[in-house]
N, C-alpha and C. Protein backbone atom coordinates (compact mmCIF):
# COMPACT_ATOMS: atom_id res chain seq x y z
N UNK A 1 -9.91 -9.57 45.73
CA UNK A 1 -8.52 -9.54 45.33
C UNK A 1 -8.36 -10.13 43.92
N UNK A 2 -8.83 -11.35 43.73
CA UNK A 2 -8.85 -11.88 42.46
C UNK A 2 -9.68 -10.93 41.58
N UNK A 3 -10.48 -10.25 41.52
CA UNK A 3 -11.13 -8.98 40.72
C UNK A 3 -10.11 -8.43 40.09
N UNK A 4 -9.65 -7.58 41.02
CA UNK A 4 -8.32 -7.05 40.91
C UNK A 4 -7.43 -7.43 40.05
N UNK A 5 -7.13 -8.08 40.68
CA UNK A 5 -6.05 -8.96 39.44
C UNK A 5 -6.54 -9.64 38.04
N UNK A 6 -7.63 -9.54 37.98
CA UNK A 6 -8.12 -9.94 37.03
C UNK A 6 -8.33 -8.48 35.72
N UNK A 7 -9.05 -7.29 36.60
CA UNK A 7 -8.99 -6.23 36.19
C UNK A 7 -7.38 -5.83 35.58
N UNK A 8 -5.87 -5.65 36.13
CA UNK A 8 -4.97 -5.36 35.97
C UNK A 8 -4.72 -6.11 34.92
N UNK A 9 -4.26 -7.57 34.70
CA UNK A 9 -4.24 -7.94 33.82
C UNK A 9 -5.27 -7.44 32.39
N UNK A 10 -6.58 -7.56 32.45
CA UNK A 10 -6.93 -7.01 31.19
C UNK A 10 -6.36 -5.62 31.02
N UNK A 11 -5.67 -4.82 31.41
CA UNK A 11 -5.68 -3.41 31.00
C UNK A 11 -4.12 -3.31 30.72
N UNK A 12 -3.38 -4.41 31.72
CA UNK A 12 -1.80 -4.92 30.55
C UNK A 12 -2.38 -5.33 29.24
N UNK A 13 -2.92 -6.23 29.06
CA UNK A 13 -2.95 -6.68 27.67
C UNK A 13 -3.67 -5.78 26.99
N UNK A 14 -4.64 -4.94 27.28
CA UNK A 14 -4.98 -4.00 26.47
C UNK A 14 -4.04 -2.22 25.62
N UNK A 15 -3.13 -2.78 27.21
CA UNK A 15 -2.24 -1.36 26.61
C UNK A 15 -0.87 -2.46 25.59
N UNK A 16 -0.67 -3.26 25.87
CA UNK A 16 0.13 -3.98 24.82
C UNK A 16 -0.39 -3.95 23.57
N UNK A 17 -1.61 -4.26 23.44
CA UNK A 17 -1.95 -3.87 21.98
C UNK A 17 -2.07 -2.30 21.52
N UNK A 18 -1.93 -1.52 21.84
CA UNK A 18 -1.95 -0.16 21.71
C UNK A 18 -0.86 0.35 21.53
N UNK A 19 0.35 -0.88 21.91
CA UNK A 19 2.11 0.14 21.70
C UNK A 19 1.98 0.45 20.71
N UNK A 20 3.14 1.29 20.76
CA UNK A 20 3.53 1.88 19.35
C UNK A 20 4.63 1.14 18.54
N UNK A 21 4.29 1.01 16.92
CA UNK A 21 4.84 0.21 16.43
C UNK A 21 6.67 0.30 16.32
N UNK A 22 6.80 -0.59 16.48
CA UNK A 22 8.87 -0.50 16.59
C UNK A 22 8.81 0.65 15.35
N UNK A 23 8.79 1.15 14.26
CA UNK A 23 9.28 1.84 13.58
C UNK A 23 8.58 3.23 13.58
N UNK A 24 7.73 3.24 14.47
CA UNK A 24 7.24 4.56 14.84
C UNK A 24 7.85 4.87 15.56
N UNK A 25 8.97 6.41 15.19
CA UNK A 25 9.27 7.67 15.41
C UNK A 25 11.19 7.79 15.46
N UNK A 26 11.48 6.26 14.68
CA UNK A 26 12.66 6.13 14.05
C UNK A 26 13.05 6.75 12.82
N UNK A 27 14.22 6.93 12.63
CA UNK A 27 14.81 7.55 11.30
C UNK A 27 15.95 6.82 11.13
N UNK A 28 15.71 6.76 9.28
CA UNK A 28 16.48 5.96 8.54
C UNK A 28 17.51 6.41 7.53
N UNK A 29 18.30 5.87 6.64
CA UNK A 29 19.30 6.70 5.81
C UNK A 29 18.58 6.19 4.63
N UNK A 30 18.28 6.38 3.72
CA UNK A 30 18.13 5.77 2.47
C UNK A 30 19.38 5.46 1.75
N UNK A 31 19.45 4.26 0.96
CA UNK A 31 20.10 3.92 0.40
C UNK A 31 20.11 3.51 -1.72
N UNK A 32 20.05 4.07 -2.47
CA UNK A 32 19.85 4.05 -3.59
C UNK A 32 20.49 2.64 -3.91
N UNK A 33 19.70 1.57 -4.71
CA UNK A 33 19.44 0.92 -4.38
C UNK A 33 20.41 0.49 -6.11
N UNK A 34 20.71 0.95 -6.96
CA UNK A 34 21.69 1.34 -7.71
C UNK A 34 22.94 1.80 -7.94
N UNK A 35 23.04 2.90 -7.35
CA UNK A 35 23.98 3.55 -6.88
C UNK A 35 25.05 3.17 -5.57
N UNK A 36 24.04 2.48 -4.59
CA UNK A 36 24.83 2.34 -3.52
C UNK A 36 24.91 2.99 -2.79
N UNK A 37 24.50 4.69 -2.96
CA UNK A 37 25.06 5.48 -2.11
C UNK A 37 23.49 6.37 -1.43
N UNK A 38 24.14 7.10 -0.13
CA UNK A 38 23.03 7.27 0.70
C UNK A 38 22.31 8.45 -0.30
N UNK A 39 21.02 8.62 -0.07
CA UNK A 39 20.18 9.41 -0.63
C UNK A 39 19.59 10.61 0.20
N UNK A 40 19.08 9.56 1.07
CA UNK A 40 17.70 10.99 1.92
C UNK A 40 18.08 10.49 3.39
N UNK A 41 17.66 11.24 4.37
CA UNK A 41 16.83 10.74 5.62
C UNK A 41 15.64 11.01 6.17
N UNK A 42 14.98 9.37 6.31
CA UNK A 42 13.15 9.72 6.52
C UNK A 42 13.08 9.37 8.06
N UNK A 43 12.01 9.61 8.25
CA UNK A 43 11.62 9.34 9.51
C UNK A 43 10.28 9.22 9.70
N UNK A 44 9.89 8.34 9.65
CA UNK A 44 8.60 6.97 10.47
C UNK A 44 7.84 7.82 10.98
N UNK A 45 6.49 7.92 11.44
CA UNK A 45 5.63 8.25 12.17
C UNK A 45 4.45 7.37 11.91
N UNK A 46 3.82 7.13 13.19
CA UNK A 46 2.52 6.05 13.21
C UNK A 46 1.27 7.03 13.46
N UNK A 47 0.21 6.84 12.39
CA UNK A 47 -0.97 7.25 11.99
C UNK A 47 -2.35 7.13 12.84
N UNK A 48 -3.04 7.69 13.58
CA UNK A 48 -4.36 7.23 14.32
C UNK A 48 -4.86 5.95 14.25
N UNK A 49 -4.40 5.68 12.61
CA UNK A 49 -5.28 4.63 12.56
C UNK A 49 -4.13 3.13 12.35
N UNK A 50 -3.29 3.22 13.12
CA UNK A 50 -2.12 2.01 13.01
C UNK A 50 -1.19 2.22 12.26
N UNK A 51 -1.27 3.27 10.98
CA UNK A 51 -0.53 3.10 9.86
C UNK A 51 0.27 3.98 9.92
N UNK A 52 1.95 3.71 9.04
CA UNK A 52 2.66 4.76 9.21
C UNK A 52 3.04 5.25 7.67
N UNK A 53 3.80 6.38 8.00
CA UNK A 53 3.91 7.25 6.94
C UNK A 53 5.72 7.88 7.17
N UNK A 54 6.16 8.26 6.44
CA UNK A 54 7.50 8.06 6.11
C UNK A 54 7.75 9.76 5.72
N UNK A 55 8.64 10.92 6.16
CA UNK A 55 8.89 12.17 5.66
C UNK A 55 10.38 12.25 5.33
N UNK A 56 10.47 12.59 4.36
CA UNK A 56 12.22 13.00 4.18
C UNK A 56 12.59 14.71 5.27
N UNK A 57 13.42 13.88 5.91
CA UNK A 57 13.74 14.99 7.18
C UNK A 57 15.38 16.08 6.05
N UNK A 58 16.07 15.38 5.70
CA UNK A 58 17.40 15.53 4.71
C UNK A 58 17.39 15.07 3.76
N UNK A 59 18.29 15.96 3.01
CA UNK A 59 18.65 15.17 1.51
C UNK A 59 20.01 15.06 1.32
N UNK A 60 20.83 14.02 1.44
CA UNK A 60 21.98 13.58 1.04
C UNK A 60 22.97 13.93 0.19
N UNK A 61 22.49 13.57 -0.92
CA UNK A 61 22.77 13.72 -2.42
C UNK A 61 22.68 15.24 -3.02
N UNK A 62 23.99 15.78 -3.20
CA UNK A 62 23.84 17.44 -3.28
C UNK A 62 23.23 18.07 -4.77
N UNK A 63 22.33 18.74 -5.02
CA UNK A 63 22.14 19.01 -6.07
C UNK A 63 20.47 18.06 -6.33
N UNK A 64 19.98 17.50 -5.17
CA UNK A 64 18.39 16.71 -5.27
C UNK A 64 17.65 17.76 -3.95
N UNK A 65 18.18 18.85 -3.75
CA UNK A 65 17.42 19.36 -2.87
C UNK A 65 15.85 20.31 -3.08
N UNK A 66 16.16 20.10 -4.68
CA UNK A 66 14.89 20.82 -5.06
C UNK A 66 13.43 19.96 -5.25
N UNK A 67 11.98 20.97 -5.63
CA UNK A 67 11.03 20.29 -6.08
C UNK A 67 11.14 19.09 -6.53
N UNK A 68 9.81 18.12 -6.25
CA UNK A 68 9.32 17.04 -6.71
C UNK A 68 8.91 17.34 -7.94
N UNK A 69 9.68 17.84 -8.96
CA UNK A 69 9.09 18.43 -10.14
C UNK A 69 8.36 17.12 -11.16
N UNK A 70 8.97 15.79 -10.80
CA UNK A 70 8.12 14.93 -12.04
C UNK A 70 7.09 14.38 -10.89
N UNK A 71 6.91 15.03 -9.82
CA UNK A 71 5.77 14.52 -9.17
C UNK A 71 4.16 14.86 -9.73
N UNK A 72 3.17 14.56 -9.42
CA UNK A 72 2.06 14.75 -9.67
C UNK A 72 1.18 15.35 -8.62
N UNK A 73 -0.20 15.92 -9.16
CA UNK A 73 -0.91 15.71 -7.62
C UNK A 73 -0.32 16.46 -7.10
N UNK A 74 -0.87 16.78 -5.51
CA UNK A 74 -0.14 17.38 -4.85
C UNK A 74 1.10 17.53 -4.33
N UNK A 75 1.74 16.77 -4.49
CA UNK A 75 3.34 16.72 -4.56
C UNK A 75 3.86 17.36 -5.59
N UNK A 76 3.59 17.36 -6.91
CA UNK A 76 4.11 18.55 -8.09
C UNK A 76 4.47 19.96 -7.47
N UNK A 77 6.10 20.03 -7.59
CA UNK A 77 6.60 21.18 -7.32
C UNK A 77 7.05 21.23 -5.82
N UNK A 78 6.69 20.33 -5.05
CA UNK A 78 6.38 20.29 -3.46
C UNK A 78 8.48 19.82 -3.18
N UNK A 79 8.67 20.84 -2.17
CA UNK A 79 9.78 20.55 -1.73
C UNK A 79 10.30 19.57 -1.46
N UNK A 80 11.26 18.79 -1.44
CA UNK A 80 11.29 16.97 -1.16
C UNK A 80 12.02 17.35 0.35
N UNK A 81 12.32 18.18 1.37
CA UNK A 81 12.76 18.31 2.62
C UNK A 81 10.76 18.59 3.13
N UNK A 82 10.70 17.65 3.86
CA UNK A 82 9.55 17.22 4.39
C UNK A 82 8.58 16.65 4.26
N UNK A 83 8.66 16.07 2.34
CA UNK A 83 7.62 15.73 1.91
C UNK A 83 7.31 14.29 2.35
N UNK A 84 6.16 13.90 2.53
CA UNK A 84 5.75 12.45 2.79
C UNK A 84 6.22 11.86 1.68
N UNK A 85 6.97 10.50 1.80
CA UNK A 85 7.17 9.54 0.45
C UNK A 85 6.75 8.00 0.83
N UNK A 86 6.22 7.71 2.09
CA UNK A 86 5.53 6.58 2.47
C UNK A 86 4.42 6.44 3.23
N UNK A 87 3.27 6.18 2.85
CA UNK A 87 2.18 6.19 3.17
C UNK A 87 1.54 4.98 3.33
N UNK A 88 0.54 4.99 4.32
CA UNK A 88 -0.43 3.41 4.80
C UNK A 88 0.25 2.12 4.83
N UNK A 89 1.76 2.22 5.44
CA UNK A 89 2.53 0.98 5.68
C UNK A 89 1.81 0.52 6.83
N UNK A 90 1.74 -0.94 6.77
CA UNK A 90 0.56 -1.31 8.09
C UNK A 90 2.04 -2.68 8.65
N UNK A 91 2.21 -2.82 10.37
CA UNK A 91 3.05 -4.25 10.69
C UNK A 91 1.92 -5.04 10.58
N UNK A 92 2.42 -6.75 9.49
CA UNK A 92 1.27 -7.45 9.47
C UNK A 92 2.00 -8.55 10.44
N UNK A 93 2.83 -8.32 11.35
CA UNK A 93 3.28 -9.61 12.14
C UNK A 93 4.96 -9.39 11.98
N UNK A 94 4.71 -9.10 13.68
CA UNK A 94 6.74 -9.06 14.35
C UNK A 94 7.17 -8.00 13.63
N UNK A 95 7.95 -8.32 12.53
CA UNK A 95 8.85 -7.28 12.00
C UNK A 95 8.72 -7.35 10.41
N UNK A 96 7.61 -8.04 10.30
CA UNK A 96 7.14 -7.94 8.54
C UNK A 96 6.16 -6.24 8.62
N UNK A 97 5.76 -5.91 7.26
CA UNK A 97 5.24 -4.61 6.89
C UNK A 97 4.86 -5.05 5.25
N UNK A 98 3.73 -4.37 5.14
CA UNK A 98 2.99 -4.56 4.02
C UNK A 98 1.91 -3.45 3.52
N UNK A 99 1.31 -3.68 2.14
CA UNK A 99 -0.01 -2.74 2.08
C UNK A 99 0.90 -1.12 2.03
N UNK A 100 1.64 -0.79 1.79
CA UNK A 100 2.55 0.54 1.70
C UNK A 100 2.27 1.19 -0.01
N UNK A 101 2.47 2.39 0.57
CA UNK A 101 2.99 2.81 -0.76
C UNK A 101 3.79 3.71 -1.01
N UNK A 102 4.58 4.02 -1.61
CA UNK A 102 6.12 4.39 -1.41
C UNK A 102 6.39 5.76 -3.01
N UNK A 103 6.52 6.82 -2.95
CA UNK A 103 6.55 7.99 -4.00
C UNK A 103 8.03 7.89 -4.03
N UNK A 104 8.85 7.68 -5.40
CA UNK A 104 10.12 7.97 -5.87
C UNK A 104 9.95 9.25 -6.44
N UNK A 105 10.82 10.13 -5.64
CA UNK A 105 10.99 11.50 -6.11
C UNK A 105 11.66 12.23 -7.26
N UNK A 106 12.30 10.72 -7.55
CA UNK A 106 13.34 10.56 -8.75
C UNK A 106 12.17 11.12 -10.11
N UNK A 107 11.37 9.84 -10.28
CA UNK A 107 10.86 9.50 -11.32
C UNK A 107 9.14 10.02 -11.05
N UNK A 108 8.52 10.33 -9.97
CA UNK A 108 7.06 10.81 -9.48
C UNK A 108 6.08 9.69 -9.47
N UNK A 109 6.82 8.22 -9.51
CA UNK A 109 5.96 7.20 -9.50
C UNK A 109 5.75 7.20 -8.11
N UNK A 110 4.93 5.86 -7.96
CA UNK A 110 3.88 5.85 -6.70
C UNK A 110 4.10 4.14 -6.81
N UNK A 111 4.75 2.98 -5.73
CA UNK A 111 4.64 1.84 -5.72
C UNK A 111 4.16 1.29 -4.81
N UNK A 112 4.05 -0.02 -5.27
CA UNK A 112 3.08 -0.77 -3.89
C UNK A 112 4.49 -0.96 -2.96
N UNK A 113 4.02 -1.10 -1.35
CA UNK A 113 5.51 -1.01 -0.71
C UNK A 113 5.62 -2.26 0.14
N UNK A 114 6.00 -2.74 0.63
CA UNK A 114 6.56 -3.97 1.57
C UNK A 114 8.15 -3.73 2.06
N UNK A 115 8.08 -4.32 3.23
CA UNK A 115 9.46 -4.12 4.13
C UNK A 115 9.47 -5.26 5.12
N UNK A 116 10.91 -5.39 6.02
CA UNK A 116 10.80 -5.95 7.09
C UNK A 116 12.22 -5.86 7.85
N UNK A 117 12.21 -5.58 9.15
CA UNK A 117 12.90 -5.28 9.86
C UNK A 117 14.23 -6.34 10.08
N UNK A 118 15.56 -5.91 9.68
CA UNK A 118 16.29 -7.41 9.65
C UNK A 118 17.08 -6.52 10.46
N UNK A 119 17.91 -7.39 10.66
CA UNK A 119 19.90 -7.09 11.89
C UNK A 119 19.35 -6.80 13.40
N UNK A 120 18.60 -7.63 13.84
CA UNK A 120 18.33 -6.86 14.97
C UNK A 120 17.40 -5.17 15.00
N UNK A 121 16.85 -4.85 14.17
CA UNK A 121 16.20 -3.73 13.64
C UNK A 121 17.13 -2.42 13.34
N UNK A 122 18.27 -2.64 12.91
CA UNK A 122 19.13 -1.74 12.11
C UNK A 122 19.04 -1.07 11.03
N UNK A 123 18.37 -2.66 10.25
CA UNK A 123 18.26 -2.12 8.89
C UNK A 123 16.76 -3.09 8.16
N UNK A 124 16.44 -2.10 7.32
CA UNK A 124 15.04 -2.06 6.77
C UNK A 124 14.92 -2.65 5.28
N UNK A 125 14.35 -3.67 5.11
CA UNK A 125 14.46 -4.09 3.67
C UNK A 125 13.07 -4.09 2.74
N UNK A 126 13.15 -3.08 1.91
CA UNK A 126 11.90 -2.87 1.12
C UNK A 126 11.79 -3.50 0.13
N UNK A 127 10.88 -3.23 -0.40
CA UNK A 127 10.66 -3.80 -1.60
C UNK A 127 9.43 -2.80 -2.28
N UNK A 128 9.62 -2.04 -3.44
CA UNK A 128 8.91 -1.19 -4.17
C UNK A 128 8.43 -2.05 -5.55
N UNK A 129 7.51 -1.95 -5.68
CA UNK A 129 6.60 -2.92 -6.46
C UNK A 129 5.52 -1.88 -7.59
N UNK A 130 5.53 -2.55 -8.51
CA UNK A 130 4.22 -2.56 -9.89
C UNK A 130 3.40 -3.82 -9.65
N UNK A 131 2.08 -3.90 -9.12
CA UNK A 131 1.20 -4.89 -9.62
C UNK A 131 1.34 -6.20 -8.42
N UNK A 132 2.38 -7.28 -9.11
CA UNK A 132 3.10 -8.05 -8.53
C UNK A 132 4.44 -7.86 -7.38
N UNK A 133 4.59 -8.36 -6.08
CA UNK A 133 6.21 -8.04 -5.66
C UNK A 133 7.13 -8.68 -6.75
N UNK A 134 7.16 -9.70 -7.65
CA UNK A 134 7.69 -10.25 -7.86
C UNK A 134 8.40 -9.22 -9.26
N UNK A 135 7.81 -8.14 -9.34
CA UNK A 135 8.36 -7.25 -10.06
C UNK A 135 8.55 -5.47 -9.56
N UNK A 136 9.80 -5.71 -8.58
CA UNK A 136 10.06 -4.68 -8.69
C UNK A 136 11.60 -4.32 -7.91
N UNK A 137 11.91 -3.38 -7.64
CA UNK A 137 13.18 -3.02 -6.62
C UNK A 137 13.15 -3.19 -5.34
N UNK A 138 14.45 -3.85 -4.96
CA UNK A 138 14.75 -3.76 -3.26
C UNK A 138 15.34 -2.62 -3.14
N UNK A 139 15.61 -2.10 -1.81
CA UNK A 139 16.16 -1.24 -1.05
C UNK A 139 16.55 -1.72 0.03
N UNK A 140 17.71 -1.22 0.69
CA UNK A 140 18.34 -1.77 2.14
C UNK A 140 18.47 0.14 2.94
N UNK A 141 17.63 0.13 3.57
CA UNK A 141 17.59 1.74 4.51
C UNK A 141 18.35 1.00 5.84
N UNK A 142 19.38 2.37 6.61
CA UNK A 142 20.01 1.73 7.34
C UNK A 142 19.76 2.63 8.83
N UNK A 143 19.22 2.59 9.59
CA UNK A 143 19.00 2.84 10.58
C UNK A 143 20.01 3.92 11.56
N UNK A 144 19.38 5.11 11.75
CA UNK A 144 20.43 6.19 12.19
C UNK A 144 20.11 6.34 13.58
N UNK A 145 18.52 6.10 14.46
CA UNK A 145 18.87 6.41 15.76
C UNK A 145 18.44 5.28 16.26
């Protein structure tokens, strides 16, 4: 009997580490972080290998529905309704996120990314980075489902 229970328990704690991360398979509003006003809607997906990646499902803002034209790489020219714009975001603990990197469709740059889950997980606070965090833009994405 104690086997047993010993067995059950390891295979709870083994499927606990295997959940899926809170922001895997949520969707968010973007929020221009200038402007104020909503931009896109992405939506989260978690990667084989832990990591998630970010697709613009909508575009908000009328008249941004075309090509990633100052994009590069394979994104040059690439439709921005589906395109990936966040890649290898890893949770490094609870509701922190780090190690990201984040494509502005605006401008075709590519930043280092960081986030973390605030309001009860409503809303998402990034941070798009050059080099250092200590140099770059926040963002506040606001949580749609």
């Amino acid at each position: 009997m104690k086997k047993i229970a010993l067995a059950l328990s390891v295979l709870g704690l083994a499927a606990l580490t295997h959940a899926a991360d809170p922001l895997n398979g949520t969707v968010w509003k973007t929020i221009d972080d200038k402007t104020k006003q909503p931009r896109a809607v992405v939506k989260f997906t978690e990667q084989k290998n832990g990591t998630l990646t970010g697709s613009i499902q909508s575009i908000l803002t009328p008249g941004e529905e075309n090509a990633c034209t100052k994009c590069e790489g394979p994104y040059k020219n690439k439709s921005l309704k589906g395109l990936t714009i966040v890649h290898g975001l890893k949770n490094v603990g609870g509701t922190k996120y780090d190690d990201g990197k984040i494509l502005d469709p605006k401008n075709g740059k590519t930043y280092s990314l960081k986030g973390e889950l605030t309001s009860g997980g409503k809303k998402l606070e990034l941070r798009g980075y050059l080099g250092v965090a200590a140099l770059g833009r926040n963002q506040t994405w606001i949580r749609v489902n």
